[in-house]
C-alpha atoms as a PDB file:
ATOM      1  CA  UNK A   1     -37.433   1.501   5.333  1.00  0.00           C
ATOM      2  CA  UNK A   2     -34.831  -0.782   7.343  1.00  0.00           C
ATOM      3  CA  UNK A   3     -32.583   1.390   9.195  1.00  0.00           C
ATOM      4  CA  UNK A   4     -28.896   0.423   9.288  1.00  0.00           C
ATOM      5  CA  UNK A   5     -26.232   1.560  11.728  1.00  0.00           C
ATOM      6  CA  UNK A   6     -23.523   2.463   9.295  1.00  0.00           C
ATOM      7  CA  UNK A   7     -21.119   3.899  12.255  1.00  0.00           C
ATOM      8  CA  UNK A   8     -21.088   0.760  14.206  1.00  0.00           C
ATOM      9  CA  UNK A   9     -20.095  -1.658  10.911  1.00  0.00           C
ATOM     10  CA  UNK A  10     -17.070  -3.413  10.634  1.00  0.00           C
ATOM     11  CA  UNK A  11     -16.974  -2.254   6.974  1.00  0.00           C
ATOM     12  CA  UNK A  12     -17.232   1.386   8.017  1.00  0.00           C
ATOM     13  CA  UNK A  13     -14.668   0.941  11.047  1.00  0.00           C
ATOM     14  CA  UNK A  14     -12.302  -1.014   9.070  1.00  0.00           C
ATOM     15  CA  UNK A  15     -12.657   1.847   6.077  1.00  0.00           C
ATOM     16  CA  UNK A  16     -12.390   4.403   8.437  1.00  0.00           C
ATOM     17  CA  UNK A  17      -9.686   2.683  10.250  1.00  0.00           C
ATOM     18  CA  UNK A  18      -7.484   2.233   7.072  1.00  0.00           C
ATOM     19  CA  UNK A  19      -7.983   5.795   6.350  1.00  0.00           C
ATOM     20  CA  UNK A  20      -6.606   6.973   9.835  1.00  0.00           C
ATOM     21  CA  UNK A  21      -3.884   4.668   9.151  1.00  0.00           C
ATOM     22  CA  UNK A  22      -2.842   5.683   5.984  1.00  0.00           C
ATOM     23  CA  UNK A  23      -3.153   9.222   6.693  1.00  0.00           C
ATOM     24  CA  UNK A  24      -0.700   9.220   9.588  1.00  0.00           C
ATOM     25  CA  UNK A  25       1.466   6.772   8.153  1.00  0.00           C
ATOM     26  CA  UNK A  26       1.598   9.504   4.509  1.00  0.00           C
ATOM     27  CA  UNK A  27       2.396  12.001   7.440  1.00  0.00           C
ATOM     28  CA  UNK A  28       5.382  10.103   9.052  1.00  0.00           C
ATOM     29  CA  UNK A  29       6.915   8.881   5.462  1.00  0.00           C
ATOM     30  CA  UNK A  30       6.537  12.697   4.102  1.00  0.00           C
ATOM     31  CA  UNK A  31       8.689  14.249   7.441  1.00  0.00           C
ATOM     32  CA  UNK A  32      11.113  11.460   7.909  1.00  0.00           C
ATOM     33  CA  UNK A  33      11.777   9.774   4.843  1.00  0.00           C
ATOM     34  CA  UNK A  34      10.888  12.402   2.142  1.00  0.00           C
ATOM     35  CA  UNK A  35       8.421   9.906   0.624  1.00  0.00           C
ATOM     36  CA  UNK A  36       5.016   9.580   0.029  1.00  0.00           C
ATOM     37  CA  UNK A  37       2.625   6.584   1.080  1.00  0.00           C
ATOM     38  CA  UNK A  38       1.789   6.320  -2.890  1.00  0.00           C
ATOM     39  CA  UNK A  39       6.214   6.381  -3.847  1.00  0.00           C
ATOM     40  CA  UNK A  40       5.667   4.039  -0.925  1.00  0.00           C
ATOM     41  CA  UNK A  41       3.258   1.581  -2.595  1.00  0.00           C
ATOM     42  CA  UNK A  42       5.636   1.485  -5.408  1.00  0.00           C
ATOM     43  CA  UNK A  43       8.473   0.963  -3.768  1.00  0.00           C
ATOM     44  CA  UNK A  44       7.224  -1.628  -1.658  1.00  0.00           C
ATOM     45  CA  UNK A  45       5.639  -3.423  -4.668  1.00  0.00           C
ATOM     46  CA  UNK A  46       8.452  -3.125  -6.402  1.00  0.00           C
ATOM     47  CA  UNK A  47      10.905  -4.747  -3.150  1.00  0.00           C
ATOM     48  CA  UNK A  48       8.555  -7.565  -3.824  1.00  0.00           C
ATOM     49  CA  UNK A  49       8.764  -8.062  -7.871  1.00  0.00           C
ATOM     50  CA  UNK A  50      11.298  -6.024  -9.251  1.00  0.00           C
ATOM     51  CA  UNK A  51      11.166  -5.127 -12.845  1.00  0.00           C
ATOM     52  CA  UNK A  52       6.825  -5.240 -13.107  1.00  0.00           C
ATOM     53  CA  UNK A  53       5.488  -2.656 -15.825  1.00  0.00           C
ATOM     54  CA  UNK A  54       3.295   0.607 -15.025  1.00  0.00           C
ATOM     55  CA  UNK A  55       0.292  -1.617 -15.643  1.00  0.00           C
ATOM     56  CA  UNK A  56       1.463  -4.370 -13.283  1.00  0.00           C
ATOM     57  CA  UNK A  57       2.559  -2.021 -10.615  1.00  0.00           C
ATOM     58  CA  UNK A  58      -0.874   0.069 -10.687  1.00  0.00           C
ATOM     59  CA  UNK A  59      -3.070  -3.156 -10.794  1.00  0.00           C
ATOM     60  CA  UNK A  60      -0.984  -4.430  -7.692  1.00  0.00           C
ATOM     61  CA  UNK A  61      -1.275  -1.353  -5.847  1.00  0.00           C
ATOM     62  CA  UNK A  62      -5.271  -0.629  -7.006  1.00  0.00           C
ATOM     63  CA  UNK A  63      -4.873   2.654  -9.222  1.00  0.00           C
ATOM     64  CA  UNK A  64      -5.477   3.294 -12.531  1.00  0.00           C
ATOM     65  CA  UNK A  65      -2.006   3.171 -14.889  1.00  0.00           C
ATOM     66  CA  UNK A  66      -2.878   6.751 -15.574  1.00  0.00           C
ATOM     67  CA  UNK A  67      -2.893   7.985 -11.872  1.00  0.00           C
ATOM     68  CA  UNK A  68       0.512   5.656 -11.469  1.00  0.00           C
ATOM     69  CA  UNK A  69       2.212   8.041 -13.917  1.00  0.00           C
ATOM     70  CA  UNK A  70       2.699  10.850 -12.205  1.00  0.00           C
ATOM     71  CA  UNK A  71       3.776   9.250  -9.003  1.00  0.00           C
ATOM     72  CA  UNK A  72       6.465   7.376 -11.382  1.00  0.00           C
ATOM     73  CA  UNK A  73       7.745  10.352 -12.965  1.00  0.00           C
ATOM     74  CA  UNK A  74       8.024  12.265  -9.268  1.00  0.00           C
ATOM     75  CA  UNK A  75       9.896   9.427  -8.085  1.00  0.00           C
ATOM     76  CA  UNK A  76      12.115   9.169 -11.433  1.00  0.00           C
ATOM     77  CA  UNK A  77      12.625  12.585 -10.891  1.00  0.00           C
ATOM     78  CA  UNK A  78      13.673  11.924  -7.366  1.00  0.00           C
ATOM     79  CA  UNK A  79      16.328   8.714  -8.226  1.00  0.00           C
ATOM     80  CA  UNK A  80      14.060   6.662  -6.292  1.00  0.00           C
ATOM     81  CA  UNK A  81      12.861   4.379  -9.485  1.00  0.00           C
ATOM     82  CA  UNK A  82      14.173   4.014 -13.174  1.00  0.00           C
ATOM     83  CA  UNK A  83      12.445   3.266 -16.090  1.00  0.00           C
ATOM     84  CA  UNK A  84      14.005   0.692 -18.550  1.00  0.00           C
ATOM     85  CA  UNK A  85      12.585  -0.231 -21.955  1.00  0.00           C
ATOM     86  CA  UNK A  86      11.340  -4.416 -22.061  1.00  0.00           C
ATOM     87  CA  UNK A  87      13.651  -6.124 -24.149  1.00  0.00           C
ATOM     88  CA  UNK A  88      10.868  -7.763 -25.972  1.00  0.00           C
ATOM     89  CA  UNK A  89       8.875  -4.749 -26.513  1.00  0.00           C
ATOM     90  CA  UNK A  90      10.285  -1.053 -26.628  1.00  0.00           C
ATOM     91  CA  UNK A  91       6.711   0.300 -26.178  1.00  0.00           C
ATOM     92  CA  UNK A  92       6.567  -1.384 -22.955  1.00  0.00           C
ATOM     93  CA  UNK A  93       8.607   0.191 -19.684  1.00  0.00           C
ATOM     94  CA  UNK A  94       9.987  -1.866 -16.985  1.00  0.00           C
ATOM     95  CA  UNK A  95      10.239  -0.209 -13.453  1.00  0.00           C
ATOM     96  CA  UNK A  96      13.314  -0.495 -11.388  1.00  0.00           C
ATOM     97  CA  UNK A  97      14.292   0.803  -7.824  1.00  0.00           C
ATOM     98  CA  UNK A  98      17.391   2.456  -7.659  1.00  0.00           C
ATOM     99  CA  UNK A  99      20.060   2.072  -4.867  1.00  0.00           C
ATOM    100  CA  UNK A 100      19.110   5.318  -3.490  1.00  0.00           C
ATOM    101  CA  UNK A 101      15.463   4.117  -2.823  1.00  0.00           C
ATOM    102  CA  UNK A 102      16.592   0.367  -1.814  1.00  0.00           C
ATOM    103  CA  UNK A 103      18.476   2.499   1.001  1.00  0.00           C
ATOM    104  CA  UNK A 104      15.113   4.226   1.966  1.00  0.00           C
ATOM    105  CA  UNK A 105      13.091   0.361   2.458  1.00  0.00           C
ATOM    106  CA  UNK A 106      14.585   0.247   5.787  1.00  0.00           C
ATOM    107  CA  UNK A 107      13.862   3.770   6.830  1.00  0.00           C
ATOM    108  CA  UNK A 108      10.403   3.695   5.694  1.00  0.00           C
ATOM    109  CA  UNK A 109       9.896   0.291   7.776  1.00  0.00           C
ATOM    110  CA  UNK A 110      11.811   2.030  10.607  1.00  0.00           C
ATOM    111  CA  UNK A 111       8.962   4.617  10.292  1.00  0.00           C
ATOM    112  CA  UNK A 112       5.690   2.104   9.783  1.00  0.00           C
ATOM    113  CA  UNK A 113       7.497   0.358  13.150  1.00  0.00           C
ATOM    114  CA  UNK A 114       7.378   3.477  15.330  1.00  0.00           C
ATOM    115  CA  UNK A 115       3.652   4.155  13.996  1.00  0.00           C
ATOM    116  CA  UNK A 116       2.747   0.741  14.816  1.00  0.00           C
ATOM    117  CA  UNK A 117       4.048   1.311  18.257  1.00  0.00           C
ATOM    118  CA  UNK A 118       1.713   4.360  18.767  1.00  0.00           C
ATOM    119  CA  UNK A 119      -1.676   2.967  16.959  1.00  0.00           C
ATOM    120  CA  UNK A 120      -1.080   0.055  18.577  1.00  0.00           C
ATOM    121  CA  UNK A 121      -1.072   1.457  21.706  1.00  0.00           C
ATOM    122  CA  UNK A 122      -3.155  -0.165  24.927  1.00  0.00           C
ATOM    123  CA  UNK A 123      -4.001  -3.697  22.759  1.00  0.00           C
ATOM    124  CA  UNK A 124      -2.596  -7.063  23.671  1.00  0.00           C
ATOM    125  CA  UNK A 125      -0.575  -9.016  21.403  1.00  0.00           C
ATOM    126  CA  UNK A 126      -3.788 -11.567  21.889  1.00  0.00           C
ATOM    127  CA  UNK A 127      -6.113  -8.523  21.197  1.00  0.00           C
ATOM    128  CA  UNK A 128      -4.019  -7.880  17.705  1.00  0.00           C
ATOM    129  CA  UNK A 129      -4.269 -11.717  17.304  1.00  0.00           C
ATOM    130  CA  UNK A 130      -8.069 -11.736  17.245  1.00  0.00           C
ATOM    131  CA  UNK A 131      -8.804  -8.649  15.309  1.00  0.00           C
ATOM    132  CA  UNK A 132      -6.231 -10.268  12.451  1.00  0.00           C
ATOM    133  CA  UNK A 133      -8.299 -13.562  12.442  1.00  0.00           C
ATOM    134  CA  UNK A 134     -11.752 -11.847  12.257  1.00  0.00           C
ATOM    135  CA  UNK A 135     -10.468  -9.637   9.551  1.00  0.00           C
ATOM    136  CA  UNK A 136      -8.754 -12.781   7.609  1.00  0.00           C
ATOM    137  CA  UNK A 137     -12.336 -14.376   8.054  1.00  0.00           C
ATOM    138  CA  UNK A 138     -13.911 -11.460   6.946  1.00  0.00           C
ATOM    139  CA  UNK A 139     -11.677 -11.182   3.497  1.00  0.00           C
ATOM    140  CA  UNK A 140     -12.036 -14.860   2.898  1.00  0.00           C
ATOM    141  CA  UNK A 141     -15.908 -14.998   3.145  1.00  0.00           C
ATOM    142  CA  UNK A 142     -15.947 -11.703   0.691  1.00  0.00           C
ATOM    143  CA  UNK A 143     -14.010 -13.416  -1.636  1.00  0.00           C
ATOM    144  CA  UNK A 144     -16.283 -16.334  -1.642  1.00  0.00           C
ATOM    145  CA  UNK A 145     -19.354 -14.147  -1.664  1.00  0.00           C
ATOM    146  CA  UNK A 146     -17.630 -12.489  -4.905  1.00  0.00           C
ATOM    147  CA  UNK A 147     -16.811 -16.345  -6.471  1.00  0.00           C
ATOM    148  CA  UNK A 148     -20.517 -17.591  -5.349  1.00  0.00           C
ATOM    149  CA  UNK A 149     -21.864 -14.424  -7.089  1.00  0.00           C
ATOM    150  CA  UNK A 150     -20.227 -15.217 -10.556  1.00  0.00           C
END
C-alpha cells in the first residue's frame, strides 16, 4: 500500500487553513457585528447581485436551498434581508438587503481587515503574492482536471 502524507498536502493545509480562517473570522463577525459568517455569505452575495432567489443565493454560496432557509429567516427576523415575491412568479422569493444590513457591509469589512492584519502576521506582501499565484494555479489546473475528466 502507497503511503501518503496527508498533513503535509496543500489540499489538507489549504482545507485546514480555510477552516482556521473561517472559524476566527465567525468569531470576530458574532462579537463585533452581531452577524454570523453564514448572514455573512448572504449578505456579501447579495452586495454583489441584489435581488437573486434562495436557490441562486445557496448555489452561490455552496449550501443546499434547504440549509439557506433558516439562515434567511434569522436574518429576516433580524431586518438584515427582506423577502419580496418575483413579479413573474409569486411562488418564487426574491432576497433583498435592507438598509440596516447595507450599514453593517462596512463593519463586517472593518472586521475581515483587522483579522487580516493578525493572520497575516510575519508574511511579506511578496510572500502573500506567491501563495495567491500558486493557489490561482492550483484552482485553474482543478478546473481543467474536472473539464478533461468530462
Amino acid at each position: 500500500m502507497t503511503k501518503y502524507d496527508f498533513e503535509n498536502s496543500v489540499g489538507f493545509i489549504v482545507n485546514n487553513t480555510a477552516k482556521a480562517f473561517q472559524k476566527a473570522l465567525d468569531a470576530e463577525l458574532r462579537k463585533n457585528v452581531g452577524v454570523t459568517i453564514s448572514q455573512w455569505r448572504v449578505i456579501s452575495t447579495l452586495v454583489r447581485q441584489s435581488g437573486l432567489t434562495q436557490k441562486e443565493i445557496a448555489d452561490k454560496v455552496g449550501i443546499e436551498g434547504s440549509t439557506l432557509v433558516p439562515i434567511i429567516d434569522k436574518m429576516e427576523e433580524n431586518g438584515l434581508v427582506e423577502r419580496k415575491s418575483d413579479s413573474k412568479d409569486r411562488r418564487i422569493n426574491r432576497i433583498f438587503l435592507t438598509k440596516k444590513s447595507e450599514a453593517t457591509v462596512d463593519s463586517i469589512t472593518d472586521v475581515a481587515l483587522e483579522l487580516r492584519k493578525i493572520i497575516y502576521k510575519g508574511l511579506s506582501q511578496e510572500k502573500l503574492e506567491s501563495v495567491n499565484a500558486v493557489l490561482r494555479t492550483i484552482i485553474n489546473n482543478s478546473s481543467k482536471a474536472i473539464d478533461d475528466s468530462k
